[in-house]
Protein backbone atom coordinates (compact mmCIF):
# COMPACT_ATOMS: atom_id res chain seq x y z
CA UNK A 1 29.85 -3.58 -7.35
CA UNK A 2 26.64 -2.14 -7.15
CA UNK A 3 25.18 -0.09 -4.33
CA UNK A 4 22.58 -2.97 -3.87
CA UNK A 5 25.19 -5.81 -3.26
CA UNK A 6 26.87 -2.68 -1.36
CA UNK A 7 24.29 -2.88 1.37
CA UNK A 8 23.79 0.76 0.21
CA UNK A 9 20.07 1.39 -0.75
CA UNK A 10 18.38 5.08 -2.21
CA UNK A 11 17.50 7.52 0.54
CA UNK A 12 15.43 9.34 -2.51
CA UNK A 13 14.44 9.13 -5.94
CA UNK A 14 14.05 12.46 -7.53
CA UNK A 15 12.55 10.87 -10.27
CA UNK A 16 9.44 9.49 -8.57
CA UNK A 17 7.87 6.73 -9.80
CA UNK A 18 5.11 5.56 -7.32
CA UNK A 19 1.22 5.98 -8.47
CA UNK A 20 -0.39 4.96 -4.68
CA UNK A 21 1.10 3.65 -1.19
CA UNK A 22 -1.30 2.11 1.03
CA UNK A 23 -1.51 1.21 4.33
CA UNK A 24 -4.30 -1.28 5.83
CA UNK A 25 -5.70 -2.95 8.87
CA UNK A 26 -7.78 -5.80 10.00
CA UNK A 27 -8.90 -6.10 13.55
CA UNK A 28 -11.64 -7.51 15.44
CA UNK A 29 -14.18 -5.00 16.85
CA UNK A 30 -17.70 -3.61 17.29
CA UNK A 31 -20.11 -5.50 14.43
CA UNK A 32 -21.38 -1.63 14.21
CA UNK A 33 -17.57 -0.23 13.08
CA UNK A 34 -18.22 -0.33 9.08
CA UNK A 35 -21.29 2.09 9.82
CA UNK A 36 -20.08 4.63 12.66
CA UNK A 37 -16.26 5.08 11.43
CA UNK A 38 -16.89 6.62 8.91
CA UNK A 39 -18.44 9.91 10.38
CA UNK A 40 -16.34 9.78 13.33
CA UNK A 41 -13.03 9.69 10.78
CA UNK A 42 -14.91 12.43 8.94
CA UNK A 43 -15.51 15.14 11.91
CA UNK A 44 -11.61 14.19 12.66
CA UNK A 45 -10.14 15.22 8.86
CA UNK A 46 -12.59 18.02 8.34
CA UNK A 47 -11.42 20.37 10.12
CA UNK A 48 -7.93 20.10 8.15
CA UNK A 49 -9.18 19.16 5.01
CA UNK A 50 -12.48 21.40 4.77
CA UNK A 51 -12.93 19.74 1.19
CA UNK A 52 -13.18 16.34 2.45
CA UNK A 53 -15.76 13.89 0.24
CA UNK A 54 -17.21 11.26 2.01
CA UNK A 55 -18.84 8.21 -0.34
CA UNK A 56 -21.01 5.10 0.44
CA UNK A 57 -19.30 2.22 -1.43
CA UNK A 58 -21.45 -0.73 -2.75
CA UNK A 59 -20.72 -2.73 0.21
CA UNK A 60 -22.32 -0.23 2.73
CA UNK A 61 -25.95 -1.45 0.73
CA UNK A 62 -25.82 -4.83 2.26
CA UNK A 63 -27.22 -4.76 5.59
CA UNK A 64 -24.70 -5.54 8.46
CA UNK A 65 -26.56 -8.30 10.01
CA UNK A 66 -25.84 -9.87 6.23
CA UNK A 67 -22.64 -8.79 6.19
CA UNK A 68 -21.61 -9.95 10.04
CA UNK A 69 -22.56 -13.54 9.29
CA UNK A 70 -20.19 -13.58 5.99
CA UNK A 71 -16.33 -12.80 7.22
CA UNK A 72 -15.26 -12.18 3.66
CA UNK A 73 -17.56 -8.87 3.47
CA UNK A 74 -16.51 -7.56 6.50
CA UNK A 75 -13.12 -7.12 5.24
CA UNK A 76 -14.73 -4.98 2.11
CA UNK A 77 -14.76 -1.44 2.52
CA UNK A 78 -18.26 0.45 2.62
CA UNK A 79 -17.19 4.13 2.69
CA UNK A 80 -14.23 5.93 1.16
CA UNK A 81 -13.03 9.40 2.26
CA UNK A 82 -11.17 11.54 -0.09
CA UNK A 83 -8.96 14.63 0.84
CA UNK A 84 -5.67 16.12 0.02
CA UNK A 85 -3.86 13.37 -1.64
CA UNK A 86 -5.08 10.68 0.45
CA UNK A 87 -8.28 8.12 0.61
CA UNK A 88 -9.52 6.37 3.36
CA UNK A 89 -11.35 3.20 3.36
CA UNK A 90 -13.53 1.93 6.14
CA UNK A 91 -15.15 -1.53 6.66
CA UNK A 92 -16.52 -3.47 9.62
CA UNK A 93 -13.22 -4.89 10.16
CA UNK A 94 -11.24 -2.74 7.98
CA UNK A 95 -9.43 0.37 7.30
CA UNK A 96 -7.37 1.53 4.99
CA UNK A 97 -5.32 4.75 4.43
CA UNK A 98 -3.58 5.60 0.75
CA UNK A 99 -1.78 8.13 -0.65
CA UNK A 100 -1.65 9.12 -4.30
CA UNK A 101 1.27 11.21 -5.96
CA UNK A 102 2.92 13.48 -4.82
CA UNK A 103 3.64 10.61 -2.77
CA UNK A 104 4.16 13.31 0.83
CA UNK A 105 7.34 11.00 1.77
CA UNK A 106 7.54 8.24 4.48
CA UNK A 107 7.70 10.41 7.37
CA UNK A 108 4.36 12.12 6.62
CA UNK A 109 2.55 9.57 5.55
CA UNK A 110 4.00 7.30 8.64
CA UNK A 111 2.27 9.95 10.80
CA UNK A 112 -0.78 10.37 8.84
CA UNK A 113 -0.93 6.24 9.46
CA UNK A 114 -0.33 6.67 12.91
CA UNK A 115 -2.73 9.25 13.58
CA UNK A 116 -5.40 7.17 12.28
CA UNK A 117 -4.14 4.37 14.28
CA UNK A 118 -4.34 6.29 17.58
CA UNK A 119 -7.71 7.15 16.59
CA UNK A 120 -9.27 3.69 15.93
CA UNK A 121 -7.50 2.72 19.34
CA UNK A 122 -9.40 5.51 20.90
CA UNK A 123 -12.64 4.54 19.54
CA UNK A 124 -13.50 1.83 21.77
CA UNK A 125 -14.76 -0.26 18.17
CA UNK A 126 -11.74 -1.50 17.42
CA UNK A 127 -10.86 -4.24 20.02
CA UNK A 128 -7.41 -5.66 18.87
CA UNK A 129 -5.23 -4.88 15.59
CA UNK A 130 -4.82 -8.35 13.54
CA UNK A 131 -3.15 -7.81 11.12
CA UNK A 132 -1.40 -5.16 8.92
CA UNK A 133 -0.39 -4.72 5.14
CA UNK A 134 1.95 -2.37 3.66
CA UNK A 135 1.13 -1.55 -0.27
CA UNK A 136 3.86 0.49 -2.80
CA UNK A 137 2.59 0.33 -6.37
CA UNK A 138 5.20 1.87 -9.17
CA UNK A 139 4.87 2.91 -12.86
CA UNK A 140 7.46 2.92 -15.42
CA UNK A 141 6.73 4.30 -18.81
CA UNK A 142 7.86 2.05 -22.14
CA UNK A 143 7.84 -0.84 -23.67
CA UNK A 144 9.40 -4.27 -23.74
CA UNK A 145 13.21 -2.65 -22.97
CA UNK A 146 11.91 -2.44 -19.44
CA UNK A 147 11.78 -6.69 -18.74
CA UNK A 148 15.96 -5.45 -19.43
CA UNK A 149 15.91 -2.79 -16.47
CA UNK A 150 14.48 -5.59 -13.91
CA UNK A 151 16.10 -8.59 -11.92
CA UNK A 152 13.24 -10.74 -13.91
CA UNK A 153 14.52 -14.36 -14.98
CA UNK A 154 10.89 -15.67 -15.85
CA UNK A 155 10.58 -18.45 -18.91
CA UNK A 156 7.59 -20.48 -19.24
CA UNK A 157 7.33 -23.50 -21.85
CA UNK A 158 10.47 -21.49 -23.38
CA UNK A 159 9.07 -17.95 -23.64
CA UNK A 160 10.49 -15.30 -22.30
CA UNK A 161 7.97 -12.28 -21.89
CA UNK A 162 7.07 -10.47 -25.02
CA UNK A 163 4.88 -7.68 -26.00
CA UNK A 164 1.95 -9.93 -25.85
CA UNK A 165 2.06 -9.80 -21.76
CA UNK A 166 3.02 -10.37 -18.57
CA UNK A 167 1.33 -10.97 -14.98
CA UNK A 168 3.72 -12.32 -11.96
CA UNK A 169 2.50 -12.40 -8.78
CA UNK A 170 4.64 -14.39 -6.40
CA UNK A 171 4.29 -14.34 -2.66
CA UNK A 172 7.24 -14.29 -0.04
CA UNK A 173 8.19 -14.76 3.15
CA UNK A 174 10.60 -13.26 5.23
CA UNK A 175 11.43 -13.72 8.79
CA UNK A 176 7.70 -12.85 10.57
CA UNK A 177 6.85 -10.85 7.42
CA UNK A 178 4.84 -12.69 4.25
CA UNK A 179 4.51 -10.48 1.26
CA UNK A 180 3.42 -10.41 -2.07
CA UNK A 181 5.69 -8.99 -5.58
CA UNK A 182 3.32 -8.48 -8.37
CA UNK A 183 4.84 -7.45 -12.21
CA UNK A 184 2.37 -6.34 -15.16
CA UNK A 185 2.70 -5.41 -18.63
CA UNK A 186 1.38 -3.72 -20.29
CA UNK A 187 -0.28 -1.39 -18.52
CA UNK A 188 -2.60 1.59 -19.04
CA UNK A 189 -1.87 5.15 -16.61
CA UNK A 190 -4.26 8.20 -16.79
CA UNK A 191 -1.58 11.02 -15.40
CA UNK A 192 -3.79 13.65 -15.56
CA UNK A 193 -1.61 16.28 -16.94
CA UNK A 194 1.14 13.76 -18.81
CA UNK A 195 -1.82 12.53 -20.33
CA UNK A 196 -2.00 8.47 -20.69
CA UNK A 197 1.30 6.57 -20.74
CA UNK A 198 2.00 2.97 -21.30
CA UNK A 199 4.34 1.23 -19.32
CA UNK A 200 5.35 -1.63 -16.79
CA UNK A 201 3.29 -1.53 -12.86
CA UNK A 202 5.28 -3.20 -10.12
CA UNK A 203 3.36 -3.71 -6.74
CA UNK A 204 5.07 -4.56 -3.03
CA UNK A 205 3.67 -5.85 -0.35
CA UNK A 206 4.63 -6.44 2.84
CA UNK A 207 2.10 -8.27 5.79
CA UNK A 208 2.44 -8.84 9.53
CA UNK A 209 0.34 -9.93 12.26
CA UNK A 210 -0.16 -8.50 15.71
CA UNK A 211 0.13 -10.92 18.27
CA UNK A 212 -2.28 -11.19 21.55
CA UNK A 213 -0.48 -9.54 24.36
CA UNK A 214 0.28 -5.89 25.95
CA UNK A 215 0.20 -2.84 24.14
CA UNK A 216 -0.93 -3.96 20.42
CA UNK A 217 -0.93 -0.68 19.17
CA UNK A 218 3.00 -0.68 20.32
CA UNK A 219 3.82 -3.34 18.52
CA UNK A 220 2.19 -2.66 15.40
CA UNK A 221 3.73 1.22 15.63
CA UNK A 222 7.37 -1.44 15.92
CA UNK A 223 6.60 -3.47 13.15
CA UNK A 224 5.45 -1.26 11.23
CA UNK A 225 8.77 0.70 10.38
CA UNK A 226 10.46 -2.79 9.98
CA UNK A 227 7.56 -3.87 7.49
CA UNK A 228 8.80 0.06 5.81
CA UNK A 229 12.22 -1.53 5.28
CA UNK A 230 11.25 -4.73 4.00
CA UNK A 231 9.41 -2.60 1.30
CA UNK A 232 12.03 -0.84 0.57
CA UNK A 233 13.96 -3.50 0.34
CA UNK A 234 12.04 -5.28 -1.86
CA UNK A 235 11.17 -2.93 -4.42
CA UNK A 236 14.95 -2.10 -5.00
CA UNK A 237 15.91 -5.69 -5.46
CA UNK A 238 13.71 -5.77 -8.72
CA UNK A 239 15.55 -3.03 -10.39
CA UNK A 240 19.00 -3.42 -12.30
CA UNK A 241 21.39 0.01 -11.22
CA UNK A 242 20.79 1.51 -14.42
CA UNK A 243 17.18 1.74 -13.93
CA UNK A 244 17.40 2.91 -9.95
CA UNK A 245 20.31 5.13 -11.46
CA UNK A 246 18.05 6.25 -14.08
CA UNK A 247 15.84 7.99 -11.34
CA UNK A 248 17.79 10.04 -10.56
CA UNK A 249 19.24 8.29 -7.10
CA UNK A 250 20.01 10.29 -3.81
CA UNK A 251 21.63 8.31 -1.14
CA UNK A 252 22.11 8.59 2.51
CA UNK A 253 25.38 9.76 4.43
């Protein structure tokens, strides 16, 4: 039996194959949020991060009373903020926080979420959270032996994938949680000092919404460890045990 059908999933992977993790939020708030967030997230991070880049993004060069009366820009971000390993994004009804490898761990990049959290609450332009999305995006180097290494039955007019391509995106549901799995090959990865690689991306993601009632920021801090798990979760259940074994596996007492 494998530690999967166990119940037993990694605590670690020593062998560390995540590219980005992102967390994001949509709420309702201040029309003006998009344009004043930004500075007020950069005066925060600056004094930690002394390098800190702050950018306009081509979204922040439509004006906001254009961009107010069309929902689906408001949820674009206009400014990006760069420092350490991590970006945020900021929109009139959005914000974003990801990390980029060294991927700092859950617990510090839980807090880092969290901090930001406490400081949109304390903002007074962010009325009420609506919803949140948890992101995990993973690279595997090779070539077609990897469609081996996953729990992928996929046939289509009596193909199986080849070399010539793959892109899967399914979405899920479970329990108050709706998420998205996303497969594609082949793909492209600049790593800097590896050089580029060639491999297989797999992207998780987990949603939930934050319901009208006391303490919103509560419930989101609740659901957003279970929304964690449900990553977790999900990205194991893709891989066969010789592939999680493969990188290099540490599990928990």
């Amino acid at each position: 039996m494998d530690a999967l059908s166990a119940g037993r999933l990694p605590k670690k992977l020593r062998e560390e194959p995540l590219v980005e993790a992102q967390w994001a939020i949509h709420f309702n708030g201040d029309t003006t949020a998009g344009s004043v967030l930004p500075g007020i997230l950069y005066d925060k991070y600056r004094t930690e991060f002394p390098d800190i880049q702050l950018f306009q993004l081509p979204a922040s060069g439509v004006p906001v009373t254009v961009r107010s009366a069309q929902p689906e820009l408001q949820n674009i971000a206009t400014h990006a903020l760069r420092f350490g390993v991590y970006t945020a994004f900021v929109g009139d009804r959005m914000v974003a926080l990801s990390s980029a490898a060294p991927y700092p761990g859950w617990a510090e990049f839980r807090r880092r979420i969290l901090g930001l959290a406490s400081w949109l609450a304390a903002s007074e332009l962010v009325d009420h959270p609506l919803q949140c999305t948890l992101r995990y995006t993973d690279f595997f180097a090779g070539g077609t032996e990897l469609f081996d290494k996953l729990v992928l039955d996929v046939s289509v007019g009596g193909q199986r994938p080849s070399g010539a391509g793959l892109h899967l995106h399914m979405g899920t549901v479970t329990g108050s949680f709706t998420g998205a799995i996303e497969v594609m090959f082949p793909v492209r990865l600049d790593k800097k000092e590896a050089g580029r690689e060639d491999g297989l991306l797999t992207n998780v993601q987990i949603a939930f919404s934050v319901n009208d009632g006391e303490s919103p920021w509560t419930q989101h801090e609740n659901l957003l460890d279970l929304a964690k798990a449900e990553c977790h979760r999900a990205f194991f259940s893709l891989l066969r045990p010789e592939m999680i074994e493969s990188l290099d596996t540490e599990y928990g007492g």
